[in-house]
PDB file of N, CA and C in Angstrom:
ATOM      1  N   UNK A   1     -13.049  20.246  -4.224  1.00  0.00           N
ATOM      2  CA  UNK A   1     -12.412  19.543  -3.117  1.00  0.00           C
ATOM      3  C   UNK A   1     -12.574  18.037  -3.334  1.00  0.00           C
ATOM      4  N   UNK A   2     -11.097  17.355  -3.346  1.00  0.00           N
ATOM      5  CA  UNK A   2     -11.384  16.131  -3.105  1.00  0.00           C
ATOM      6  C   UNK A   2     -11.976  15.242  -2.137  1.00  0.00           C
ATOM      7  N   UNK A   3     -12.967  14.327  -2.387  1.00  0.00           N
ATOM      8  CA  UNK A   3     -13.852  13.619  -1.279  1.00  0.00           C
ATOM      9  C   UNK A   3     -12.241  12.509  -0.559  1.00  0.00           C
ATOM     10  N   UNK A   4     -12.626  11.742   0.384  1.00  0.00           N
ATOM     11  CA  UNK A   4     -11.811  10.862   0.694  1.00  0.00           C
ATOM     12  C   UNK A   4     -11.187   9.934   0.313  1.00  0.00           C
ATOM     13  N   UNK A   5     -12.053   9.483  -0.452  1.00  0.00           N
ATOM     14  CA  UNK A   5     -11.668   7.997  -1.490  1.00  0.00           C
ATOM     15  C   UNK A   5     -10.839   8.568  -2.522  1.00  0.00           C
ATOM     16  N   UNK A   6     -10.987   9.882  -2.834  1.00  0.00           N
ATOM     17  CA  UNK A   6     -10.149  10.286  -4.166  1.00  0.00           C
ATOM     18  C   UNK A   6      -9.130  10.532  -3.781  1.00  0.00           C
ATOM     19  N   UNK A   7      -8.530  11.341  -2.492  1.00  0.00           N
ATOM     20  CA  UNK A   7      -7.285  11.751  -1.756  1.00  0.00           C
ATOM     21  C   UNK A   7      -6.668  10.072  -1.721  1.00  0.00           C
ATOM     22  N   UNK A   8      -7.514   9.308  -1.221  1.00  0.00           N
ATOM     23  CA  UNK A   8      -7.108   7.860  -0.741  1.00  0.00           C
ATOM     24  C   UNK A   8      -6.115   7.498  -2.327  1.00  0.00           C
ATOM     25  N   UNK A   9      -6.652   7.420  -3.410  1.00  0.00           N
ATOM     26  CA  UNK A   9      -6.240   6.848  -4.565  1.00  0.00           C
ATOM     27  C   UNK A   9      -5.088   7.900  -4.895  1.00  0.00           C
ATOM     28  N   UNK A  10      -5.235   9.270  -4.877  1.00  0.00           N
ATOM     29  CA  UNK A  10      -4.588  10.010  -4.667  1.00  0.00           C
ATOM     30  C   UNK A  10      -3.023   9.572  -4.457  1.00  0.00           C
ATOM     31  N   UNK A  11      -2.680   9.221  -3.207  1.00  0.00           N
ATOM     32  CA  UNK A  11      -1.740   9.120  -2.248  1.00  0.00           C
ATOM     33  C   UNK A  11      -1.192   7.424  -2.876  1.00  0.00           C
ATOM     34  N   UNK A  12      -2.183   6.436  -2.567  1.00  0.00           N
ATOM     35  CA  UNK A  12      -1.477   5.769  -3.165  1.00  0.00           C
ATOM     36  C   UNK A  12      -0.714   5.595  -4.293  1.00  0.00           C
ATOM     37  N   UNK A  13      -1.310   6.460  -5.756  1.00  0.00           N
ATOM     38  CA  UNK A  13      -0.502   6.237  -6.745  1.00  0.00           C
ATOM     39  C   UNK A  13       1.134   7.605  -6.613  1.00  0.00           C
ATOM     40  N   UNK A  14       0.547   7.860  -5.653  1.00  0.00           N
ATOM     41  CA  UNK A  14       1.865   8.363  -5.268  1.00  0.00           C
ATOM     42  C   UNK A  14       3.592   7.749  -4.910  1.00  0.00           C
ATOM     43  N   UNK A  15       2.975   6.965  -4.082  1.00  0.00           N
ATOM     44  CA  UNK A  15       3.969   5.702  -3.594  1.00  0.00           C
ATOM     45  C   UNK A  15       5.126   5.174  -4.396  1.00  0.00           C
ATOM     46  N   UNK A  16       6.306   6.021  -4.260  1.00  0.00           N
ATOM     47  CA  UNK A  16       6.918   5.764  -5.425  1.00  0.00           C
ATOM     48  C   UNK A  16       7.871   4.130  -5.465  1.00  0.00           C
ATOM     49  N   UNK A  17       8.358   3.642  -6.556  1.00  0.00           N
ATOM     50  CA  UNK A  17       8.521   2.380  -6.564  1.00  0.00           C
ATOM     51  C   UNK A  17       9.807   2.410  -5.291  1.00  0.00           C
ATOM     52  N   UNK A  18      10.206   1.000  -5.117  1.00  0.00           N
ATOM     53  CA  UNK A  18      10.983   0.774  -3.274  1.00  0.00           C
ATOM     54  C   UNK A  18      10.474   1.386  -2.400  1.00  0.00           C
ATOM     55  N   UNK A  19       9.839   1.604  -2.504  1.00  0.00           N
ATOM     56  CA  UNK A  19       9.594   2.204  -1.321  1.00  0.00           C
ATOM     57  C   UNK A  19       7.380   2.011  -0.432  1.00  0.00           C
ATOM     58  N   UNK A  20       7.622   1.325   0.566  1.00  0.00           N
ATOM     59  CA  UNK A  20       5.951   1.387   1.038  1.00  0.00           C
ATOM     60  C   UNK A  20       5.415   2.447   1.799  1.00  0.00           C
ATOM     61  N   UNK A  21       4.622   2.079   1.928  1.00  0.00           N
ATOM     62  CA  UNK A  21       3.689   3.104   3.343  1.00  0.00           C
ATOM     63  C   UNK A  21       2.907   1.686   3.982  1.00  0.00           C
ATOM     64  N   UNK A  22       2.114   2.541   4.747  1.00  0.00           N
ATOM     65  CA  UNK A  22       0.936   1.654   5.182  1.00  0.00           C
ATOM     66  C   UNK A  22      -0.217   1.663   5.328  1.00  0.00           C
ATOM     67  N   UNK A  23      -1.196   1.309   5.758  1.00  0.00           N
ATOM     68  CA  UNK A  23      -2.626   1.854   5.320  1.00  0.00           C
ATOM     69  C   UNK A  23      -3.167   2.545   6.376  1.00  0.00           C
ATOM     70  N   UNK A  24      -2.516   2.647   7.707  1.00  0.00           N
ATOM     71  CA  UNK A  24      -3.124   3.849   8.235  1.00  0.00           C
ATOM     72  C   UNK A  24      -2.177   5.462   8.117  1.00  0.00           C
ATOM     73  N   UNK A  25      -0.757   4.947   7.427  1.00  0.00           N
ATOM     74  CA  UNK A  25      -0.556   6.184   7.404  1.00  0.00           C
ATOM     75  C   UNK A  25      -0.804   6.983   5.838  1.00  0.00           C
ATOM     76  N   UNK A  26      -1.537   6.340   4.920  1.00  0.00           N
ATOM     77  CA  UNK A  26      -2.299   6.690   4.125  1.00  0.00           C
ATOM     78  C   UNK A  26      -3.852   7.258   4.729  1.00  0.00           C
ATOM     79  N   UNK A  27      -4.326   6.637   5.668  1.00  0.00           N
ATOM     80  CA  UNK A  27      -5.734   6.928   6.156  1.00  0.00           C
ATOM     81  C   UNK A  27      -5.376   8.650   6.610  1.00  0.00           C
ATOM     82  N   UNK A  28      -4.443   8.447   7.349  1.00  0.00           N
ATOM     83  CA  UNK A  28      -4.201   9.543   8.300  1.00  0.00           C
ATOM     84  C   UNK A  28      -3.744  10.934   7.357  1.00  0.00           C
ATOM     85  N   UNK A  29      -2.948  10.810   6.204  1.00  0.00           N
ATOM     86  CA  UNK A  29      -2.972  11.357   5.560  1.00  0.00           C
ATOM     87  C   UNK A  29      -3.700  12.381   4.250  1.00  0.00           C
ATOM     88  N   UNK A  30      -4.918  11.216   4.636  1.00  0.00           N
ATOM     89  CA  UNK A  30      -6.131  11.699   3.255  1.00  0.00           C
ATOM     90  C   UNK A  30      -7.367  12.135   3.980  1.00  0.00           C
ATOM     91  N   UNK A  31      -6.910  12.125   4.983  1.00  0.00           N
ATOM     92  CA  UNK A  31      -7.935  12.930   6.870  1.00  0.00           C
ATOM     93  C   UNK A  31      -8.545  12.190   7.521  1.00  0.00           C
ATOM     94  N   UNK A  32      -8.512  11.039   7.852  1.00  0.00           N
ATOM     95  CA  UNK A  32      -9.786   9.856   7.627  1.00  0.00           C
ATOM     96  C   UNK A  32      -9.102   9.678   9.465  1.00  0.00           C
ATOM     97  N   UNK A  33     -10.225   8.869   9.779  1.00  0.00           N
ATOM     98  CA  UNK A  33      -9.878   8.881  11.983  1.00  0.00           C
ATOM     99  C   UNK A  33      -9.273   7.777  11.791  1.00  0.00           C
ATOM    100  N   UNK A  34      -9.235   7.564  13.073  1.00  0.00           N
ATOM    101  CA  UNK A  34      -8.883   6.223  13.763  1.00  0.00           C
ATOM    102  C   UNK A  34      -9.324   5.029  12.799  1.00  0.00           C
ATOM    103  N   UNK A  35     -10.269   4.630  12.470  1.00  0.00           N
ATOM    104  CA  UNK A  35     -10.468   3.526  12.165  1.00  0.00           C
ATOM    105  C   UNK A  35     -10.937   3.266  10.117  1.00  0.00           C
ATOM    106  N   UNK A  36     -10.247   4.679   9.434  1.00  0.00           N
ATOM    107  CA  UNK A  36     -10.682   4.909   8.236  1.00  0.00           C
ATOM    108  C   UNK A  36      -9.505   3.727   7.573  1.00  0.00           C
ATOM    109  N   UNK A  37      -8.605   3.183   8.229  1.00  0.00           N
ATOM    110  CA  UNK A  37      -7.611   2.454   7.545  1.00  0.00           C
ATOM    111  C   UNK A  37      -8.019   1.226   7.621  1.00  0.00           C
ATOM    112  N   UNK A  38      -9.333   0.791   7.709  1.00  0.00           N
ATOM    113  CA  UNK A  38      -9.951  -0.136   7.349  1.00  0.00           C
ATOM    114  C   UNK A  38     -10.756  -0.192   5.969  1.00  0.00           C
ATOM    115  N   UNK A  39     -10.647   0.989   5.419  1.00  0.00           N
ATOM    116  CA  UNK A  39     -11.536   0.961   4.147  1.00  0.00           C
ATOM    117  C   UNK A  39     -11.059   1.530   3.356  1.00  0.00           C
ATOM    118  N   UNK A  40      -9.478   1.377   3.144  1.00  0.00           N
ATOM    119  CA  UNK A  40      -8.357   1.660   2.243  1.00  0.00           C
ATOM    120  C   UNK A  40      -8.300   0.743   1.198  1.00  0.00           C
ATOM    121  N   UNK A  41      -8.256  -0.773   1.469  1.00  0.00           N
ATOM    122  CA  UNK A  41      -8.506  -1.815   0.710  1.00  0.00           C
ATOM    123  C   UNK A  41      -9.660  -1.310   0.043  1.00  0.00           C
ATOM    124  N   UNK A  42     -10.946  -1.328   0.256  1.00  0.00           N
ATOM    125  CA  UNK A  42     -12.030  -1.392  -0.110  1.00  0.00           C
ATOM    126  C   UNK A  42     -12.087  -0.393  -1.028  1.00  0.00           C
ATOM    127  N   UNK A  43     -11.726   0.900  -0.629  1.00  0.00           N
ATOM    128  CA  UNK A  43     -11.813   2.276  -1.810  1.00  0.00           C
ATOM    129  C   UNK A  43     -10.589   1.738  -2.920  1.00  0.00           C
ATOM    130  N   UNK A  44      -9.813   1.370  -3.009  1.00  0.00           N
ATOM    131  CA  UNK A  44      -8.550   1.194  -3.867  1.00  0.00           C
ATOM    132  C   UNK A  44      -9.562   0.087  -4.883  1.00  0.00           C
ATOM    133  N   UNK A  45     -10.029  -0.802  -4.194  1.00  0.00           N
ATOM    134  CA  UNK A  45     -10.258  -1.941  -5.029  1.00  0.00           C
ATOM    135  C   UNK A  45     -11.413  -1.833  -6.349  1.00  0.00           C
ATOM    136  N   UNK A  46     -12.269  -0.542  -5.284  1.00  0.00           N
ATOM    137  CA  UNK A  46     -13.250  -0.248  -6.053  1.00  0.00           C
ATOM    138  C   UNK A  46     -12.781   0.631  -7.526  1.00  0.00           C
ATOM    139  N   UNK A  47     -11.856   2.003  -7.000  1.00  0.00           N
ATOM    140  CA  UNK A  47     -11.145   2.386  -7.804  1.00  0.00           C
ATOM    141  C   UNK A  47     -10.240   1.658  -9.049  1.00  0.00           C
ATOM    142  N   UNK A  48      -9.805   0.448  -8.763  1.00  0.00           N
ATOM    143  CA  UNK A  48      -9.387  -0.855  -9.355  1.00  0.00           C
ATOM    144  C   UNK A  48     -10.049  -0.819 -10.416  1.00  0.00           C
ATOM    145  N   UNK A  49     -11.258  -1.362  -9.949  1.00  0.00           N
ATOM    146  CA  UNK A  49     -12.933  -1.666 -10.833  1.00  0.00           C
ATOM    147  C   UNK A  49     -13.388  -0.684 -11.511  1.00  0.00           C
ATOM    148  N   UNK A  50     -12.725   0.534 -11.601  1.00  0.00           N
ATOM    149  CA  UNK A  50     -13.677   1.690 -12.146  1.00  0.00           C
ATOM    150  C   UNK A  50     -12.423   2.000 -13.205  1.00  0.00           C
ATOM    151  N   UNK A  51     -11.168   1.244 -13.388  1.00  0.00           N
ATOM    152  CA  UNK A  51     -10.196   1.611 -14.401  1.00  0.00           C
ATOM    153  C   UNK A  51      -9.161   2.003 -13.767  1.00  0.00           C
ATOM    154  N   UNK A  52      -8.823   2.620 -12.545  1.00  0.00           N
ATOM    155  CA  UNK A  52      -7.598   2.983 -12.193  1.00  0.00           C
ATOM    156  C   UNK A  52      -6.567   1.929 -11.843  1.00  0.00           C
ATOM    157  N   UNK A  53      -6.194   1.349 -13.368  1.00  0.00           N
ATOM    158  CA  UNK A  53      -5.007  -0.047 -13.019  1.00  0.00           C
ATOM    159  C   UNK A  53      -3.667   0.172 -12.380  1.00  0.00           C
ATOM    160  N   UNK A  54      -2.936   1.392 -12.417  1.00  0.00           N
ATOM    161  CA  UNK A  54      -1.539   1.681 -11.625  1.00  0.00           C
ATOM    162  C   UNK A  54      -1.522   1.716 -10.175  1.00  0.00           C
ATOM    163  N   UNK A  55      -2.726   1.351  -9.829  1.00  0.00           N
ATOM    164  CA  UNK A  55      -2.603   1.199  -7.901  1.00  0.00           C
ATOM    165  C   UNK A  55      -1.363   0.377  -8.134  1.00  0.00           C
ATOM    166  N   UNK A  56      -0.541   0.864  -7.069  1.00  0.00           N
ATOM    167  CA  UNK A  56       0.504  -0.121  -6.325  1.00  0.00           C
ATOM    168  C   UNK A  56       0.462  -0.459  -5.466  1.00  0.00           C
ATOM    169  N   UNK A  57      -0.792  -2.203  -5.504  1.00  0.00           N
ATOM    170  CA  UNK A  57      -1.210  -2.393  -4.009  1.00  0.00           C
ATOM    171  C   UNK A  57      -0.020  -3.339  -3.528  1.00  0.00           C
ATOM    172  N   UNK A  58       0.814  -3.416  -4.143  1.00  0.00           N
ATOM    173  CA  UNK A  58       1.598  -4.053  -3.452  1.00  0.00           C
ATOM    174  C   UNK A  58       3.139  -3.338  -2.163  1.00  0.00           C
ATOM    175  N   UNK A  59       2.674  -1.618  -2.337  1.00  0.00           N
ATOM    176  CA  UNK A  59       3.250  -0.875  -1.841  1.00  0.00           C
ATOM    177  C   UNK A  59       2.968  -0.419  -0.520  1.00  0.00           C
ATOM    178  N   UNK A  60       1.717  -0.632  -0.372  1.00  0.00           N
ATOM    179  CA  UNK A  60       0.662  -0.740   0.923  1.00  0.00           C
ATOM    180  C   UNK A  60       0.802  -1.777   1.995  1.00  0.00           C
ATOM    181  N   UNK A  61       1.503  -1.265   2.998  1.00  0.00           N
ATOM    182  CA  UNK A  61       2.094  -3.059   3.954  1.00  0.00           C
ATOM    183  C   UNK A  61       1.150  -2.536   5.459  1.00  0.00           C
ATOM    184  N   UNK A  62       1.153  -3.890   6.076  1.00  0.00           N
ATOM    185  CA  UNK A  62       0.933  -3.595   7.467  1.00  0.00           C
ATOM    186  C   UNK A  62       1.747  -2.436   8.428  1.00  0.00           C
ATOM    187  N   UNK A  63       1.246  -2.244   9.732  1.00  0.00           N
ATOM    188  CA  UNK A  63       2.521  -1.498  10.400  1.00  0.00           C
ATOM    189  C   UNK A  63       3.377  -1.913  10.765  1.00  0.00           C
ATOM    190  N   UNK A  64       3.345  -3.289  11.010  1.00  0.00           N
ATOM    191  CA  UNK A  64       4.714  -3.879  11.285  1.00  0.00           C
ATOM    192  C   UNK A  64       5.318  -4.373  10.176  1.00  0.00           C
ATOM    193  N   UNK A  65       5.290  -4.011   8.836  1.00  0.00           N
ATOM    194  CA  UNK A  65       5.816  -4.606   7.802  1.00  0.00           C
ATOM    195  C   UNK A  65       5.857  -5.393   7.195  1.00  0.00           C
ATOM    196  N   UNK A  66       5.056  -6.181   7.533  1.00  0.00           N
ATOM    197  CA  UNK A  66       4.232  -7.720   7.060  1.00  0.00           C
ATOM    198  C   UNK A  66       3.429  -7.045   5.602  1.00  0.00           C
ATOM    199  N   UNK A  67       3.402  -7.838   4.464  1.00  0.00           N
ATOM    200  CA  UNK A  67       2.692  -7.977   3.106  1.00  0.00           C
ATOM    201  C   UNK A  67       1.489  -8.566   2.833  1.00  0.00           C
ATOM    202  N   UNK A  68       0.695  -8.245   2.393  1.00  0.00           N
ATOM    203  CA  UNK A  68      -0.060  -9.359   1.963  1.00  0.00           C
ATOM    204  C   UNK A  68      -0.052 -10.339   0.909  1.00  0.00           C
ATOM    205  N   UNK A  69      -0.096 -11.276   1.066  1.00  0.00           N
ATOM    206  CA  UNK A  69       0.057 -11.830  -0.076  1.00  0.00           C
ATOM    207  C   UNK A  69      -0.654 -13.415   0.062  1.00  0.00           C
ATOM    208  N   UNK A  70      -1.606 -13.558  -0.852  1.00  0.00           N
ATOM    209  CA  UNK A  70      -2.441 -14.719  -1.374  1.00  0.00           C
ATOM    210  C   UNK A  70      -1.861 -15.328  -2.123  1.00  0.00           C
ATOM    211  N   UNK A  71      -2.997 -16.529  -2.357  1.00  0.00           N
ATOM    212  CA  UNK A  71      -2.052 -17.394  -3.423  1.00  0.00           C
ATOM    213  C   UNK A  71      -2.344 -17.125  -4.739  1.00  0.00           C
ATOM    214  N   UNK A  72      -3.562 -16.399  -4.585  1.00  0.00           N
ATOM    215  CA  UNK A  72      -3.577 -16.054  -6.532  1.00  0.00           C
ATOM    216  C   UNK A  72      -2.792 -14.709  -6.820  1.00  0.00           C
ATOM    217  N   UNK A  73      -2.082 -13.964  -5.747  1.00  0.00           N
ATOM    218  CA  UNK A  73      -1.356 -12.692  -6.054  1.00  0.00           C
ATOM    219  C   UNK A  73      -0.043 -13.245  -5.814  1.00  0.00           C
ATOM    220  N   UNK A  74       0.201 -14.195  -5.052  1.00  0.00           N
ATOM    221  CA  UNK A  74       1.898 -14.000  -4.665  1.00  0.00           C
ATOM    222  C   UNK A  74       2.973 -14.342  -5.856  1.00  0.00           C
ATOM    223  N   UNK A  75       2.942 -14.885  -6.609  1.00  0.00           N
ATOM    224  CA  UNK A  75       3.997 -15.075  -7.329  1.00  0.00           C
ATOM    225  C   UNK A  75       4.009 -13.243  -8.073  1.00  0.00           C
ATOM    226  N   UNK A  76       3.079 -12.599  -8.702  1.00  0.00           N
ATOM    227  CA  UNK A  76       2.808 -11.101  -9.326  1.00  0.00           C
ATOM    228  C   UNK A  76       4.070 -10.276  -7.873  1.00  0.00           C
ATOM    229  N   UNK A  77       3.517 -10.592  -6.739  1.00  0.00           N
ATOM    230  CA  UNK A  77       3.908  -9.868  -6.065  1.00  0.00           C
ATOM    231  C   UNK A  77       5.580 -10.030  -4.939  1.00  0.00           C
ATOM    232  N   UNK A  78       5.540 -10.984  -5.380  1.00  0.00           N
ATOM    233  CA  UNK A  78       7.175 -11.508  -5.381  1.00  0.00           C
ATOM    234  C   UNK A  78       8.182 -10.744  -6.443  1.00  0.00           C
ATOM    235  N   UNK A  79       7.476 -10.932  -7.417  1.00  0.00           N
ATOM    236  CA  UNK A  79       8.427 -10.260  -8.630  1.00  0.00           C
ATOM    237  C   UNK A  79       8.069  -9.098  -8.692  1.00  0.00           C
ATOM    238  N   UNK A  80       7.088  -8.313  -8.243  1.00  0.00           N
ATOM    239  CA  UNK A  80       7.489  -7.178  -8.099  1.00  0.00           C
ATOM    240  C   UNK A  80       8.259  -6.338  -6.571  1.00  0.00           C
ATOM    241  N   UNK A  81       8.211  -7.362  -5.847  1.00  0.00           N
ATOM    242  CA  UNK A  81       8.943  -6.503  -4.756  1.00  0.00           C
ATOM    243  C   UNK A  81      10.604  -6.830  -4.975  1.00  0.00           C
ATOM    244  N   UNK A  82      10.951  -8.014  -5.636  1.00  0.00           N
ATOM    245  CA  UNK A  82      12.153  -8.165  -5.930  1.00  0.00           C
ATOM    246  C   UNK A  82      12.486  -7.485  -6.930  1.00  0.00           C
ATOM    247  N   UNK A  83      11.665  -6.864  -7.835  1.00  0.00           N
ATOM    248  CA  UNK A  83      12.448  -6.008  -8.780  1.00  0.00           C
ATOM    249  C   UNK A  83      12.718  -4.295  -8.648  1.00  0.00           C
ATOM    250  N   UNK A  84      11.751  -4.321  -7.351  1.00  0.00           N
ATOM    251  CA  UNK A  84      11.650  -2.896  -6.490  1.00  0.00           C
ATOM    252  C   UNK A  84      12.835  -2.834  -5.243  1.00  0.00           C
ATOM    253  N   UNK A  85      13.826  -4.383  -5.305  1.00  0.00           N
ATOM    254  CA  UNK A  85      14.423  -4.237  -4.382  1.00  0.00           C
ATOM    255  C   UNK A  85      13.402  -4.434  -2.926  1.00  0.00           C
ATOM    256  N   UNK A  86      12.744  -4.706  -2.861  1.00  0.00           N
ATOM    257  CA  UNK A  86      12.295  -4.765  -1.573  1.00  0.00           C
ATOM    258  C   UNK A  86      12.350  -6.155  -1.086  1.00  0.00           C
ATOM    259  N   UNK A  87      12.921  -6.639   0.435  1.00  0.00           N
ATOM    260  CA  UNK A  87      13.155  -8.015   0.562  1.00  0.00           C
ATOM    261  C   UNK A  87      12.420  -8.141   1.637  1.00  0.00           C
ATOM    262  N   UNK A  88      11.795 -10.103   1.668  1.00  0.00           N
ATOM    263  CA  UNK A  88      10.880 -10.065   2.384  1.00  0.00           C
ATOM    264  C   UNK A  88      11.764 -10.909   3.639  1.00  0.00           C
ATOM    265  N   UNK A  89      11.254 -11.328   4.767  1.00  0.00           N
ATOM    266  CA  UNK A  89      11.801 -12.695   5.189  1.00  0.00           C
ATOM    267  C   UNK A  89      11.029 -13.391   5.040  1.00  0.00           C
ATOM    268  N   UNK A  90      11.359 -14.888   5.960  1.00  0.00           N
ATOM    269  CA  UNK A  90      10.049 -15.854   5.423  1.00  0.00           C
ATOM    270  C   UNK A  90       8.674 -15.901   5.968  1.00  0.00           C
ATOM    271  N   UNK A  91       8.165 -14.908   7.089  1.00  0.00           N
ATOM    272  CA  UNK A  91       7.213 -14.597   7.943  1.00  0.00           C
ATOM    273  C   UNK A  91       6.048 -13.311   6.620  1.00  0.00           C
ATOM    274  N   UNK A  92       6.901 -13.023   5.458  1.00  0.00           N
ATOM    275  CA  UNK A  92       6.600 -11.833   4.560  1.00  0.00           C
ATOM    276  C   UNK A  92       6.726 -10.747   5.288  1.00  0.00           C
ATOM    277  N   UNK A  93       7.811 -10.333   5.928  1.00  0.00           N
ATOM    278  CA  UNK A  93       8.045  -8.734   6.593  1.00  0.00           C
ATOM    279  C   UNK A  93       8.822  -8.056   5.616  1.00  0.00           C
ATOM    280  N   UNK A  94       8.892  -7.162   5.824  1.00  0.00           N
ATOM    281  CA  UNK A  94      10.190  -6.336   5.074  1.00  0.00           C
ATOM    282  C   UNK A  94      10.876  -6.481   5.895  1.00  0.00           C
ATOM    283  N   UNK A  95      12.542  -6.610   4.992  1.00  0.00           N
ATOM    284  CA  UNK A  95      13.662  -6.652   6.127  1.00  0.00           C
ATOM    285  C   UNK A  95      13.954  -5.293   6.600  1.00  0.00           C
ATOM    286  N   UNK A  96      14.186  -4.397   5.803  1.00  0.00           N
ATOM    287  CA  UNK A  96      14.460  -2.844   5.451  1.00  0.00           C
ATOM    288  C   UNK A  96      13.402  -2.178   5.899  1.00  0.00           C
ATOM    289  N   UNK A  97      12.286  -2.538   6.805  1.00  0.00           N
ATOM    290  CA  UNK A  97      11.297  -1.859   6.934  1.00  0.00           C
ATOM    291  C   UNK A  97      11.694  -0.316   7.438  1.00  0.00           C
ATOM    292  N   UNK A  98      12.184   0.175   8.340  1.00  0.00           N
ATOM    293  CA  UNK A  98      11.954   1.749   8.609  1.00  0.00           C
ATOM    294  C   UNK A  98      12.813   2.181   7.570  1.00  0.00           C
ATOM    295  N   UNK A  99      13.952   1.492   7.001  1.00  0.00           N
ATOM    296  CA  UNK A  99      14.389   2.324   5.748  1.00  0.00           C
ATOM    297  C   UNK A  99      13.621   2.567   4.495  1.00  0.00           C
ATOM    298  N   UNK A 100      12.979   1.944   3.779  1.00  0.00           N
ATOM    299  CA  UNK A 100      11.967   2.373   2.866  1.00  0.00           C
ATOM    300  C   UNK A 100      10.627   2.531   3.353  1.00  0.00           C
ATOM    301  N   UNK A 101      10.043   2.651   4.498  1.00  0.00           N
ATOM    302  CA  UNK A 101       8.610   2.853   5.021  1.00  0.00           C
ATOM    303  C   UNK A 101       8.766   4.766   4.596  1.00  0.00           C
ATOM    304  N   UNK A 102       7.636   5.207   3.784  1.00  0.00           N
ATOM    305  CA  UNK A 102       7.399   6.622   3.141  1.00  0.00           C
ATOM    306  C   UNK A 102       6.468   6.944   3.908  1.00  0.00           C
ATOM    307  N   UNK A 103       6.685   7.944   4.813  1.00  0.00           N
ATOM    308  CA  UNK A 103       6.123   8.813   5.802  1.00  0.00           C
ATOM    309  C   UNK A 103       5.312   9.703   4.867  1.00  0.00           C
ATOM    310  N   UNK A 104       4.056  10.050   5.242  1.00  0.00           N
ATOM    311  CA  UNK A 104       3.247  10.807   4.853  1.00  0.00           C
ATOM    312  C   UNK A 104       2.288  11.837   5.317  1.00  0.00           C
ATOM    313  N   UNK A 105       2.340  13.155   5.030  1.00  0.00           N
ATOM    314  CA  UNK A 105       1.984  14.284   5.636  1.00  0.00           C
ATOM    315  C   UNK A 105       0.677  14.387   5.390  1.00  0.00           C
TER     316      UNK A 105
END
């Protein structure tokens, strides 16, 4: 049986390209409560660190569709949402948000 963090990594490299989720409906998906979509970042990153380079953390958005994006990631992550088709406005939302947001069971 997979522990949580592994379902967690799991699911994300699932995420197929155009298309996001978000991090509690990844939480909610890999069984985790109310407040496990706080330590989605944290398990991914670690997973990061341990070799798993195909995370697509840039597929992972808020619930309202907002991105993250820093200044040492944003240009990486510009070009990849523009080449995934995904458009931002200038606030970083998705415009298309409920059309590519990937529901997860």
């Amino acid at each position: 049986m997979l522990t949580f963090g592994e379902r967690v990594v799991k699911i994300a490299l699932a995420i197929p390209k155009g298309r996001v989720t978000t991090y509690g409906r990844i939480a909610r998906a890999a069984g985790g409560g109310n407040m496990a979509s706080q330590s989605i970042t944290g398990i991914l990153s670690r997973a990061w660190d341990n070799g798993e380079k195909d995370i697509p953390f840039h597929r992972i958005v808020y619930a309202d569709g907002r991105v993250w994006i820093d200044a040492k990631h944003r240009k990486d992550r510009l070009k990849r949402y523009a080449e995934e088709g995904i458009i931002l406005d200038r606030h970083h939302r998705i415009v298309n948000f409920p059309d590519i947001l990937l529901e997860l069971n």
